[in-house]
N, C-alpha and C. Protein backbone atom coordinates (compact mmCIF):
# COMPACT_ATOMS: atom_id res chain seq x y z
N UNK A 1 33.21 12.28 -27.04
CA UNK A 1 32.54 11.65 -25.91
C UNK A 1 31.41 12.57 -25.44
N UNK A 2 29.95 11.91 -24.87
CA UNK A 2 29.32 12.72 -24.84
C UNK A 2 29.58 12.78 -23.21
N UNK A 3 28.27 14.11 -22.67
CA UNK A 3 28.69 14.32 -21.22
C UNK A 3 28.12 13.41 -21.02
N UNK A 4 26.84 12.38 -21.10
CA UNK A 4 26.78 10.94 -20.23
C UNK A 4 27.48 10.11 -20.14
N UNK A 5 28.35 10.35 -21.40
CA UNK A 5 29.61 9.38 -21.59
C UNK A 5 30.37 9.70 -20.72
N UNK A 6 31.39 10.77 -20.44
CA UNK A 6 32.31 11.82 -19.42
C UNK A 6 31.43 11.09 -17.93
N UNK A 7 30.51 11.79 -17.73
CA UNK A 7 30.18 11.23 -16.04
C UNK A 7 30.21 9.85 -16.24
N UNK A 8 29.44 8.66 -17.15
CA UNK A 8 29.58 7.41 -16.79
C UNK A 8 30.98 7.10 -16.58
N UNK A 9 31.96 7.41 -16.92
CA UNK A 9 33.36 6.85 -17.09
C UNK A 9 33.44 7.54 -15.62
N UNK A 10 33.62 9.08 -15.17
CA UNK A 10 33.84 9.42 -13.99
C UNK A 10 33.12 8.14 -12.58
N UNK A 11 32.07 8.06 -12.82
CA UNK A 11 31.54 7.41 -11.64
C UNK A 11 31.63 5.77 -11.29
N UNK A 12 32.74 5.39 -12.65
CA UNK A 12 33.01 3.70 -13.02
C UNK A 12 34.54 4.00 -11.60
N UNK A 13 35.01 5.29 -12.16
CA UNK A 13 36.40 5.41 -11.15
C UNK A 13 36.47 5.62 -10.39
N UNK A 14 35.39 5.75 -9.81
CA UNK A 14 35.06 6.57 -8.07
C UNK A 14 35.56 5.06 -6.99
N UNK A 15 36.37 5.28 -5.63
CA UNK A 15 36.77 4.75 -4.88
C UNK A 15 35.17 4.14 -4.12
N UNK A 16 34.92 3.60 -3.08
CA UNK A 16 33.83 3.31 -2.29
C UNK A 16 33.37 4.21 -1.81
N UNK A 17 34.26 4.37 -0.67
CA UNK A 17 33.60 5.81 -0.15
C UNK A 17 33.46 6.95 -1.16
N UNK A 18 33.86 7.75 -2.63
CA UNK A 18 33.42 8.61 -2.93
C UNK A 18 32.17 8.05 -3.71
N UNK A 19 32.09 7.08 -4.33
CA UNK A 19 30.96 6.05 -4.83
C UNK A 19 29.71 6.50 -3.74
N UNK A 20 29.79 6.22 -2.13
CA UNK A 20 29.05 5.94 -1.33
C UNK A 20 28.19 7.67 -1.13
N UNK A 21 29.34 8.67 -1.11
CA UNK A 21 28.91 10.04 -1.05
C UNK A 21 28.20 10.44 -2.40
N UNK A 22 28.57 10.27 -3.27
CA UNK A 22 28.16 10.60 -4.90
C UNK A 22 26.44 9.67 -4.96
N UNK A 23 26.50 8.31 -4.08
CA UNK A 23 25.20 8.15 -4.25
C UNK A 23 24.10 8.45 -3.37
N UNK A 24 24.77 9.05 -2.28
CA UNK A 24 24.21 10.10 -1.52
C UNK A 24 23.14 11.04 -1.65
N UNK A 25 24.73 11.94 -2.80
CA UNK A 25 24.21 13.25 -3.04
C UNK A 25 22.99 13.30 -4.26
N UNK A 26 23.40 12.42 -5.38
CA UNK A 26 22.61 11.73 -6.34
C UNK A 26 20.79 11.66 -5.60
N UNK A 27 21.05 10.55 -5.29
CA UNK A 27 19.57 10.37 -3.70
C UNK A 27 18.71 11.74 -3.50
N UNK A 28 19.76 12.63 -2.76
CA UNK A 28 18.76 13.92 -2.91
C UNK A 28 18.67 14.82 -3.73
N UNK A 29 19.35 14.59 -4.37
CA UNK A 29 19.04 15.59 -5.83
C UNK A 29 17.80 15.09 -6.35
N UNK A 30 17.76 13.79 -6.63
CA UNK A 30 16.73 12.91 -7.18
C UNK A 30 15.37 13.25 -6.40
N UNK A 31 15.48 13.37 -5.20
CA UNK A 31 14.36 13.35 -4.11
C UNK A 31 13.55 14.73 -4.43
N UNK A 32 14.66 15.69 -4.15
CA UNK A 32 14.60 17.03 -4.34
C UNK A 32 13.48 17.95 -5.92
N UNK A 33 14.55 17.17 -6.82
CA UNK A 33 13.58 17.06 -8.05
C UNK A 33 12.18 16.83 -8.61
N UNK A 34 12.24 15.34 -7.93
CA UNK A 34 10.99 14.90 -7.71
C UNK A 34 9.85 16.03 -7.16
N UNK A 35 10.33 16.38 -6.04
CA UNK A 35 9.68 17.03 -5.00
C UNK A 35 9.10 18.32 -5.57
N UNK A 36 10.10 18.97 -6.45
CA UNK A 36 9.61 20.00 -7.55
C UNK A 36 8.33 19.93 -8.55
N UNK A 37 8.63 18.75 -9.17
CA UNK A 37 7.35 18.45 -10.09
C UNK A 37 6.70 17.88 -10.07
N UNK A 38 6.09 17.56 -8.29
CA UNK A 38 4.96 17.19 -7.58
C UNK A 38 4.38 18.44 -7.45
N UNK A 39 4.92 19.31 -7.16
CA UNK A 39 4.40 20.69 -6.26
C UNK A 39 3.73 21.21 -7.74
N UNK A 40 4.93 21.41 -8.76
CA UNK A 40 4.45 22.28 -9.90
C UNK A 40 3.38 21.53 -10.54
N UNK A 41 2.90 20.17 -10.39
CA UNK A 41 1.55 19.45 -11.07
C UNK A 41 1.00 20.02 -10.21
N UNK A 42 1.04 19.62 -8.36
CA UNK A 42 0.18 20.10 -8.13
C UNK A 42 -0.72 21.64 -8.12
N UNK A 43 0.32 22.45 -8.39
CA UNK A 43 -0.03 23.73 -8.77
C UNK A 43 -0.76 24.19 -9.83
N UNK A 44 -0.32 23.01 -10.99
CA UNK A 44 -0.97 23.51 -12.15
C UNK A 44 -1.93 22.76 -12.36
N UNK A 45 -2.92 21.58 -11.18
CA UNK A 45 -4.06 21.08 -11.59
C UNK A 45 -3.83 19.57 -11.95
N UNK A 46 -3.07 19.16 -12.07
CA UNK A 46 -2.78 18.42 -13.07
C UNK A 46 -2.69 16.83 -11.78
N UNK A 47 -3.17 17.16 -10.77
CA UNK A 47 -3.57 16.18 -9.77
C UNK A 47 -4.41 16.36 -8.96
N UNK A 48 -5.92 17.40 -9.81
CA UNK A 48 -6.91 17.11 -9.28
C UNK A 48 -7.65 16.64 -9.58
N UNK A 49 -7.85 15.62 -10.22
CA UNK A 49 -8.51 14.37 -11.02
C UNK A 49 -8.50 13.27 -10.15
N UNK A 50 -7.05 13.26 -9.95
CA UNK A 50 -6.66 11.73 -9.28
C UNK A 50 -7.14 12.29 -7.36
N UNK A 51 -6.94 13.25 -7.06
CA UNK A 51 -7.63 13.33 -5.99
C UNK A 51 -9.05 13.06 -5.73
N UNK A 52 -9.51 14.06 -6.72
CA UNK A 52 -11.31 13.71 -6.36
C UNK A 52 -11.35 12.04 -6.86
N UNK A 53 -10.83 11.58 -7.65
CA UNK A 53 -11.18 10.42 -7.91
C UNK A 53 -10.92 9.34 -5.95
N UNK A 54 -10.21 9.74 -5.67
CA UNK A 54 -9.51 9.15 -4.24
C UNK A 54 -10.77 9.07 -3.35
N UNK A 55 -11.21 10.53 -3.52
CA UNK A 55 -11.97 10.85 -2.31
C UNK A 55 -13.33 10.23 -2.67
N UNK A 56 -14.21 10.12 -4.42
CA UNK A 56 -15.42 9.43 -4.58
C UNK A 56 -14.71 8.40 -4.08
N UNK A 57 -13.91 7.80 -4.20
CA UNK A 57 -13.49 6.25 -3.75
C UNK A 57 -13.73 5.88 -2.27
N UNK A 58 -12.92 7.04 -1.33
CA UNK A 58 -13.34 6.91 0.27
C UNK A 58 -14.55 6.96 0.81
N UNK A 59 -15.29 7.72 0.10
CA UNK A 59 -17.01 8.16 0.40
C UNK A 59 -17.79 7.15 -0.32
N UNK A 60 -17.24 6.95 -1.36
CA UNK A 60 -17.87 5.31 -1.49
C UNK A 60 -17.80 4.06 -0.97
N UNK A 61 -16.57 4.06 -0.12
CA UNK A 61 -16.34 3.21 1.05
C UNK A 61 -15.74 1.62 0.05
N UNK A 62 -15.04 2.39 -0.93
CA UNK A 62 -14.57 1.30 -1.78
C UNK A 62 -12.62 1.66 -1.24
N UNK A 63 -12.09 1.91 -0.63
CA UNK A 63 -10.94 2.04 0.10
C UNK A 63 -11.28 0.94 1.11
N UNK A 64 -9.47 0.41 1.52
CA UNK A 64 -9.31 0.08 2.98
C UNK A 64 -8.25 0.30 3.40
N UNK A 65 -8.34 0.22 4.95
CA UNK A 65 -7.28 0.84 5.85
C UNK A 65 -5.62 -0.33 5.29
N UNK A 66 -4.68 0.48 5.55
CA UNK A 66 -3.60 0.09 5.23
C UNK A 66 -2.64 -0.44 6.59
């Protein structure tokens, strides 16, 4: 069995409430992660393209308010 196999079977047996905490904790791990390899693109450049592209867009007055 592989380990996705092992956790899928673990999280088929989970009660509600540990279901409800596990998708919790899941949530910010996920968030958390994310949050990592936003920072590290943005660190390494790799979202300053799509910025300047944003900003010719605002100064071109091709944006609207949300």
């Amino acid at each position: 069995m592989t380990k996705l196999e092992q956790i899928e079977k673990s999280v088929a047996e989970l009660n509600g409430e540990e279901l409800e905490a596990f998708s919790e904790w899941f949530d910010a791990f996920q968030t958390a992660r994310w949050d990592r390899q936003i920072k590290a693109d943005g660190t390494a450049g790799k979202l300053d393209k799509l910025a300047a592209d944003a900003l010719a867009d605002f100064r071109s007055g091709r944006t609207r308010q949300l």
